[in-house]
N, C-alpha and C. Protein backbone atom coordinates (compact mmCIF):
# COMPACT_ATOMS: atom_id res chain seq x y z
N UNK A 1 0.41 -15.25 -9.96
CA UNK A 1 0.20 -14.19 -10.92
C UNK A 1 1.08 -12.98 -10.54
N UNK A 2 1.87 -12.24 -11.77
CA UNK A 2 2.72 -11.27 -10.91
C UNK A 2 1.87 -10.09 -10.55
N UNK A 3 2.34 -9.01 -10.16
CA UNK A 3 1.87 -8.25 -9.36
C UNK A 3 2.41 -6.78 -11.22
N UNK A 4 0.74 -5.61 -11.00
CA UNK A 4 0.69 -5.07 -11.86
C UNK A 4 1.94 -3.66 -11.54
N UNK A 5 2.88 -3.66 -12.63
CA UNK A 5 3.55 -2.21 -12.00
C UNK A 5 3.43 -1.13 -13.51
N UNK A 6 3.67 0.00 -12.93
CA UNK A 6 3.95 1.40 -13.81
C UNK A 6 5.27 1.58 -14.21
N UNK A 7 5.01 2.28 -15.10
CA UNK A 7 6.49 3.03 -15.37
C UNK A 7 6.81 4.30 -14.62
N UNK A 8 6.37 5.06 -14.11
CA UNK A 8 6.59 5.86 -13.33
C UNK A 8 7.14 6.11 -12.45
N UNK A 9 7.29 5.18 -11.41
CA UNK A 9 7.96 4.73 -10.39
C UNK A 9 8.62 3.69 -10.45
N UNK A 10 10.12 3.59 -9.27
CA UNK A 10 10.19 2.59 -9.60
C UNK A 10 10.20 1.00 -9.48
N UNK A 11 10.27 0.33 -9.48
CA UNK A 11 9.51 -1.19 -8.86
C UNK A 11 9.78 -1.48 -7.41
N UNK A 12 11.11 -0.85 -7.12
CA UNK A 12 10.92 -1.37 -5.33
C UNK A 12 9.93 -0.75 -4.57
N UNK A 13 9.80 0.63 -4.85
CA UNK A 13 9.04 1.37 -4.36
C UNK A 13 7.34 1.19 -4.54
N UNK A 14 7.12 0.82 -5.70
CA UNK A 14 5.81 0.33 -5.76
C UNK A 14 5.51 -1.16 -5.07
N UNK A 15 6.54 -2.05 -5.24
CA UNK A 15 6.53 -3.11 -3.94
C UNK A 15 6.18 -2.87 -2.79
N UNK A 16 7.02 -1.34 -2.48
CA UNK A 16 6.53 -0.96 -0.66
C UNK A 16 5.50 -0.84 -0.33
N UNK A 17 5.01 -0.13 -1.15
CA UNK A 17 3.39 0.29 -1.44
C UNK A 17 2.46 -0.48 -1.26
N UNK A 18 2.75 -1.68 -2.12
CA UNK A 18 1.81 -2.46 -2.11
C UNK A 18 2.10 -3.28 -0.88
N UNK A 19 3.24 -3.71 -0.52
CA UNK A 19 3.04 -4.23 1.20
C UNK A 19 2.67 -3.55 2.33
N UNK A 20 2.85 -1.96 2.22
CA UNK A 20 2.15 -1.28 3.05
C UNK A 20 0.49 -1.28 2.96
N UNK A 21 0.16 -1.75 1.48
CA UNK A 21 -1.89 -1.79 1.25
C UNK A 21 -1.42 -2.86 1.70
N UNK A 22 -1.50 -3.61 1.91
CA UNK A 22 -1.53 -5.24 1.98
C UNK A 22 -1.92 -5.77 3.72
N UNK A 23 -0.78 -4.81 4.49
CA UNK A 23 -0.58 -4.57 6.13
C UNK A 23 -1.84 -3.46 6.30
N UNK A 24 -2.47 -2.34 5.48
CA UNK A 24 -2.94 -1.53 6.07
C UNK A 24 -4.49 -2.04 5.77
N UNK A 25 -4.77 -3.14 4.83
CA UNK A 25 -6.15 -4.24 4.51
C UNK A 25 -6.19 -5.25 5.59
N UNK A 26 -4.99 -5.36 6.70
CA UNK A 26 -5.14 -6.37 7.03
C UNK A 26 -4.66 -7.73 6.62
N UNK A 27 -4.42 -8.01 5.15
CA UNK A 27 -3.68 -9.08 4.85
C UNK A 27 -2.47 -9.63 5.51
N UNK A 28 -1.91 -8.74 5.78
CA UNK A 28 -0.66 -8.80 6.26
C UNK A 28 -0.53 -8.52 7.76
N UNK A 29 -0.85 -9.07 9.10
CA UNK A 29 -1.28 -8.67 10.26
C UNK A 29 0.02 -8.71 11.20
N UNK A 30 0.19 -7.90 12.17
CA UNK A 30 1.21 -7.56 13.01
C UNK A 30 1.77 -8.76 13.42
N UNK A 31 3.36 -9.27 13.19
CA UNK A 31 3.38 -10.42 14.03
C UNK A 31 3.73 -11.46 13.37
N UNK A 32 3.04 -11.51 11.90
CA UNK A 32 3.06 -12.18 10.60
C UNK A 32 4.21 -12.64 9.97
N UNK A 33 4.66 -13.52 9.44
CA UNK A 33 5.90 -13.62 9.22
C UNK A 33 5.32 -13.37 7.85
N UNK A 34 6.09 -12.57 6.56
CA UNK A 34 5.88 -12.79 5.53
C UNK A 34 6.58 -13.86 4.47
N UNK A 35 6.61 -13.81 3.62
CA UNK A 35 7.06 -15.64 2.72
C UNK A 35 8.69 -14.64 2.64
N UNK A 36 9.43 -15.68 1.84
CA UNK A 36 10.71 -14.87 2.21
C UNK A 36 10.92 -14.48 0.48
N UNK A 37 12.04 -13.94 0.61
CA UNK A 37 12.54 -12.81 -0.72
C UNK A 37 11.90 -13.34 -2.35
N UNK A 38 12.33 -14.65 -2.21
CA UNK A 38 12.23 -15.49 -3.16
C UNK A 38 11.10 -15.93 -3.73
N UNK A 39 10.35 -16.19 -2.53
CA UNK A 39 8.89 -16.42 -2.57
C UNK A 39 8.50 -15.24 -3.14
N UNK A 40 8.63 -14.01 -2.20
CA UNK A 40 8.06 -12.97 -3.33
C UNK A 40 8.33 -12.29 -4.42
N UNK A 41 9.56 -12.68 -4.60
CA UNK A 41 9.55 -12.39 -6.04
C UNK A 41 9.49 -13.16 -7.03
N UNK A 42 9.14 -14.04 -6.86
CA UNK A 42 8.64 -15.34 -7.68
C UNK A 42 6.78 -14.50 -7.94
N UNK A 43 5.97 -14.46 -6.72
CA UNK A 43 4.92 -13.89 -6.57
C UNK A 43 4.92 -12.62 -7.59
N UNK A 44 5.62 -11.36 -7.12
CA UNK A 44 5.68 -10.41 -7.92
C UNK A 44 6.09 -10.31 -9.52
N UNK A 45 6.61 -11.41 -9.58
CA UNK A 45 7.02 -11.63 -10.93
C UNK A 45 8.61 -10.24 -11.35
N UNK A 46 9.31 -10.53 -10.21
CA UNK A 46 10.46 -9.16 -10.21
C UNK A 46 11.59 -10.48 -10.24
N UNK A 47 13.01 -9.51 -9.81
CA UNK A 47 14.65 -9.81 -9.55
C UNK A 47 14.40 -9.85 -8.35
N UNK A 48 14.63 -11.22 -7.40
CA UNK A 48 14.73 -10.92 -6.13
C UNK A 48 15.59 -9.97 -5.60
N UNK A 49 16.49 -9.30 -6.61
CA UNK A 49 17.53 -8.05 -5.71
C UNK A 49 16.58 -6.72 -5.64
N UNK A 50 15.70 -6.79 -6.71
CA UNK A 50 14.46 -6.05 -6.39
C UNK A 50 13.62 -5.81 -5.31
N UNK A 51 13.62 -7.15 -5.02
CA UNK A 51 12.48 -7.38 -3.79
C UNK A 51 13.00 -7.54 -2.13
N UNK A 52 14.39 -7.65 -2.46
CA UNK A 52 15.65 -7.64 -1.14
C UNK A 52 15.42 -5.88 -0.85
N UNK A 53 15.44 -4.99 -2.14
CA UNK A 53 15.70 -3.82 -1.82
C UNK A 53 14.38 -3.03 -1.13
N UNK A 54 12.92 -4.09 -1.51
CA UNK A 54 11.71 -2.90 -1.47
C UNK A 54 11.82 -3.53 0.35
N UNK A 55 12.16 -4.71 0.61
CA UNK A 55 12.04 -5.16 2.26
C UNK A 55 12.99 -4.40 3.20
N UNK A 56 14.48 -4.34 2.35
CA UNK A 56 14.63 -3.61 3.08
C UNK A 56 14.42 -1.38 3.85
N UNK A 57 13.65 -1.79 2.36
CA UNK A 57 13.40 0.09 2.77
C UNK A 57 12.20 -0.13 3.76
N UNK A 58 11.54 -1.21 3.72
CA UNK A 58 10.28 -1.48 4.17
C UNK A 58 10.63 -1.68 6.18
N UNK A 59 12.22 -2.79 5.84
CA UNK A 59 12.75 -2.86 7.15
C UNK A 59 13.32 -1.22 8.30
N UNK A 60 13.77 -0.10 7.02
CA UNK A 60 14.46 0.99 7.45
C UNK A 60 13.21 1.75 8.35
N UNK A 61 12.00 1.64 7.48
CA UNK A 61 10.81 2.66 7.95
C UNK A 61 10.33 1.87 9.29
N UNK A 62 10.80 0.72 9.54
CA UNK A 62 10.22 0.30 10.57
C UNK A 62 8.55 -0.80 10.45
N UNK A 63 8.52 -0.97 9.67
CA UNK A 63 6.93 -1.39 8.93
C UNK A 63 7.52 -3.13 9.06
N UNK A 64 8.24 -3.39 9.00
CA UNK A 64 9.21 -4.85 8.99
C UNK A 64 10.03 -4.81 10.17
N UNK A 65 10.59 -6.42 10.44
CA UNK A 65 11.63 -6.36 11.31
C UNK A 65 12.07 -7.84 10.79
N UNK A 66 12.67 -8.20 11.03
CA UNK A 66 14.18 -9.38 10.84
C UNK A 66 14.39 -10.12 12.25
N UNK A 67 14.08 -11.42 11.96
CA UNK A 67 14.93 -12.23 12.78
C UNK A 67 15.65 -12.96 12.48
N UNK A 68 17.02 -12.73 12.39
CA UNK A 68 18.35 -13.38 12.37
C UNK A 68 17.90 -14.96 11.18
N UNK A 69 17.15 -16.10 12.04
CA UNK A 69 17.40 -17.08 11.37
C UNK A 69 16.01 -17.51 11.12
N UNK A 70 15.14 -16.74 11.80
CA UNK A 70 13.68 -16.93 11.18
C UNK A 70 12.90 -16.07 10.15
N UNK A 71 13.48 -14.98 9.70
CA UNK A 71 12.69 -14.34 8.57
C UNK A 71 12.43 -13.26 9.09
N UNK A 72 11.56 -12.40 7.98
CA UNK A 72 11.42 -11.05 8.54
C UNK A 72 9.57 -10.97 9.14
N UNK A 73 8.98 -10.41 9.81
CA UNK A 73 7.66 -10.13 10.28
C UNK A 73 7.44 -8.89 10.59
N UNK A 74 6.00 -8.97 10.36
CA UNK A 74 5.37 -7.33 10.03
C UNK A 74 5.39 -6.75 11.19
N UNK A 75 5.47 -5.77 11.72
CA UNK A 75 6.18 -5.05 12.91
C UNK A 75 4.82 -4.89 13.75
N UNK A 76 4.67 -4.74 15.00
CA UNK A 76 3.77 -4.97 16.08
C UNK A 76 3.15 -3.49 16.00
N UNK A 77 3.19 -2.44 15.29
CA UNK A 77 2.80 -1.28 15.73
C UNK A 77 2.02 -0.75 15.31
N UNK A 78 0.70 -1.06 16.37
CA UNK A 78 -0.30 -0.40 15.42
C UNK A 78 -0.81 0.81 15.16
N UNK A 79 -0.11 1.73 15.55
CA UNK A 79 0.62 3.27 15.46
C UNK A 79 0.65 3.20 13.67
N UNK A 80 1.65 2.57 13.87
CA UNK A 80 2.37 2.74 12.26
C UNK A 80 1.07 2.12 11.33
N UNK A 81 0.70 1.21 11.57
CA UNK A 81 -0.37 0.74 10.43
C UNK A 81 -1.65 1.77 10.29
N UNK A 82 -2.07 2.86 11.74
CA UNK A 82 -2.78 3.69 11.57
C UNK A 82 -2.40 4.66 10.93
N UNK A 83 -0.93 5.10 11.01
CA UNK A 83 -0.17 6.44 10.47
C UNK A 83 -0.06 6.03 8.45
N UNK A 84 0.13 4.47 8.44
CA UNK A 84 0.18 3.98 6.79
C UNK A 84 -1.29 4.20 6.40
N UNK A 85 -2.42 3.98 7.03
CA UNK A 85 -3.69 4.25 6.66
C UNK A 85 -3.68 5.50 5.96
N UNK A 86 -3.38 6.06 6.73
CA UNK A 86 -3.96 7.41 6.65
C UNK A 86 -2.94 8.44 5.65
N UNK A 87 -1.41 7.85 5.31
CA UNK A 87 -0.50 8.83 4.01
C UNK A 87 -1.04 8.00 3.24
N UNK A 88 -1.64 6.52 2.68
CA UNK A 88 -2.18 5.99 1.55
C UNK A 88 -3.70 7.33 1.71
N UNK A 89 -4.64 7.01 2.37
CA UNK A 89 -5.59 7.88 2.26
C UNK A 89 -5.32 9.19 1.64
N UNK A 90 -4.61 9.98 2.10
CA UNK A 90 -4.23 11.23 1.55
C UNK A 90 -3.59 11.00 0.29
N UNK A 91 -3.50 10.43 0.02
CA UNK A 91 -2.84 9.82 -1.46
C UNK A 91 -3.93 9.60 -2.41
N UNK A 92 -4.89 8.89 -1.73
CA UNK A 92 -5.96 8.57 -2.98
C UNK A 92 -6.93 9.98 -3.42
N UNK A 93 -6.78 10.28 -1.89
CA UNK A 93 -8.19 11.45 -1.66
C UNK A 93 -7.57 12.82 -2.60
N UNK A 94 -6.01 12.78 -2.75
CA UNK A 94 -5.70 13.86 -3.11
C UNK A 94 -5.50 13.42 -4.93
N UNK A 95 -5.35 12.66 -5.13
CA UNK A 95 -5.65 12.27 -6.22
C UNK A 95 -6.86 12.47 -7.27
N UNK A 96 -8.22 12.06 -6.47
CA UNK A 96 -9.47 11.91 -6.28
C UNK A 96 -9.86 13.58 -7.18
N UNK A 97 -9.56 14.23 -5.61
CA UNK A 97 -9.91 15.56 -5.97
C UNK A 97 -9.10 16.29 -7.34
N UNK A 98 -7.97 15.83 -7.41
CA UNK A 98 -6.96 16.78 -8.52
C UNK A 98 -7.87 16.57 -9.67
N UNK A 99 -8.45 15.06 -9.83
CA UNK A 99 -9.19 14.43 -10.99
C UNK A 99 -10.12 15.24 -10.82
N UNK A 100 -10.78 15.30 -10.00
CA UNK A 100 -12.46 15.86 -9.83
C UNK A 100 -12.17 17.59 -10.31
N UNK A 101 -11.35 17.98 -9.83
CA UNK A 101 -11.21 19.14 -10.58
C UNK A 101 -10.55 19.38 -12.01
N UNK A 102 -10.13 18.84 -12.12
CA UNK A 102 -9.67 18.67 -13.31
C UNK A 102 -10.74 18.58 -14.08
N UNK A 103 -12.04 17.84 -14.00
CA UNK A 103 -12.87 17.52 -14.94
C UNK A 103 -14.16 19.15 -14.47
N UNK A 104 -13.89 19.61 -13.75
CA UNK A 104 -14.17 21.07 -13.97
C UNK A 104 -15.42 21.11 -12.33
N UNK A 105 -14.84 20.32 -11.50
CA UNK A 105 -15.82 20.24 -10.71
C UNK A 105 -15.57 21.00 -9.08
N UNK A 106 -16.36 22.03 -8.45
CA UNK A 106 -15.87 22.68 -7.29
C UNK A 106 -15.51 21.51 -6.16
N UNK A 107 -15.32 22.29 -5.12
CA UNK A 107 -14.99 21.24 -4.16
C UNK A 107 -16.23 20.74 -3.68
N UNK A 108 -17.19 21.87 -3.44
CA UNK A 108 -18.77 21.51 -2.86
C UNK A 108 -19.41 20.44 -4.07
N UNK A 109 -19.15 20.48 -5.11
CA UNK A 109 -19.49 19.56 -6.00
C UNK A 109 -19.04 18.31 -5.69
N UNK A 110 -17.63 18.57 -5.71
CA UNK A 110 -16.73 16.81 -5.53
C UNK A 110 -17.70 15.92 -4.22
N UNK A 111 -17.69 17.18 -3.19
CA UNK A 111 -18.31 16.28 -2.06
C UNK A 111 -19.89 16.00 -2.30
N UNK A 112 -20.96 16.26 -3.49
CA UNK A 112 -22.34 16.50 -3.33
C UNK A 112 -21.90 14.95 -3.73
N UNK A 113 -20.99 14.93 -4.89
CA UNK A 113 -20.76 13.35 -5.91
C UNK A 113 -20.50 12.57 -4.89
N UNK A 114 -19.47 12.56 -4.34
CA UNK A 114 -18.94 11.65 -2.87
C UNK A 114 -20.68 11.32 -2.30
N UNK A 115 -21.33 12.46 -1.86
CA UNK A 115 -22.15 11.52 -1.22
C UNK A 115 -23.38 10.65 -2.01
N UNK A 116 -23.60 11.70 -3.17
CA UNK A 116 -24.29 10.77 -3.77
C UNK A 116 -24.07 9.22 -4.09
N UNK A 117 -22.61 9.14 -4.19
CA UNK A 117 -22.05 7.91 -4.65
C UNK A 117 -22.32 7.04 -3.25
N UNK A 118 -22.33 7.35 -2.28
CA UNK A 118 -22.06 6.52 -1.30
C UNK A 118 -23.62 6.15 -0.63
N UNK A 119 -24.83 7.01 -0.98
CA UNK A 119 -26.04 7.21 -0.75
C UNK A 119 -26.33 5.76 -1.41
N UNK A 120 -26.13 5.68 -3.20
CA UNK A 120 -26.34 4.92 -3.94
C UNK A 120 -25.71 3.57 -3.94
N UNK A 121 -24.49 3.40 -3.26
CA UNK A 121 -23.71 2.35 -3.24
C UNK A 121 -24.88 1.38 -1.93
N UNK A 122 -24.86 2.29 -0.87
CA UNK A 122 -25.77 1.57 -0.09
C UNK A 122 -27.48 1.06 0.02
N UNK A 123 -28.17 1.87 -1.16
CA UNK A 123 -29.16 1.21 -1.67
C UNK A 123 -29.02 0.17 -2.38
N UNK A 124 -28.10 -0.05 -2.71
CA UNK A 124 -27.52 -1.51 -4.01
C UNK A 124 -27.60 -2.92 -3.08
């Protein structure tokens, strides 16, 4: 099934993204070899020159590495998968809130909702 993209951005970059959620869920674990270009862009439903380009920005940041005649694998550092946690986090959270205010709500509000939501999620 391909993989869902926006218009907003543009597809390599939302590729990165999503291999950085992918490594920062765990799917993708240090060490890992991932399928190669083709494979994923067959997967993503893209141009593999697409998917050559999101690996290698993926290879530049260090999040990837390359071996010559065996493929590329997800990089050993679990530095980096804590440091990807946490700019996706600030990404959602800041998102979160722009919305939450936007719909006319303080910050002490956003967080009463946060916990209510999370109060209620765990009675379920």
């Amino acid at each position: 099934m391909a993989w869902k993209f926006n218009n907003d951005t543009p597809i390599y970059l939302q590729i990165v993204e999503e291999i950085k959620l992918q490594i920062a869920k765990g799917q993708l674990k240090a060490g890992e070899q991932i399928p190669s270009v083709r494979d994923l862009a067959v997967t993503a439903g893209v141009n593999p020159n697409t998917m050559q380009k999101a690996l290698a920005e993926l290879e530049r940041e260090g999040v990837l590495y390359s071996q010559r005649t065996s493929g590329r694998f997800v990089a050993d550092s679990s530095e980096s998968v804590t440091t990807m946690r946490d700019e996706m986090s600030g990404k959602y959270v800041g998102g979160f809130v722009s919305s939450m205010r936007g719909l006319g709500y303080t910050d002490e509000g956003i967080v009463a909702a946060v916990e209510r939501y999370i109060k209620e999620e765990q009675n379920e």
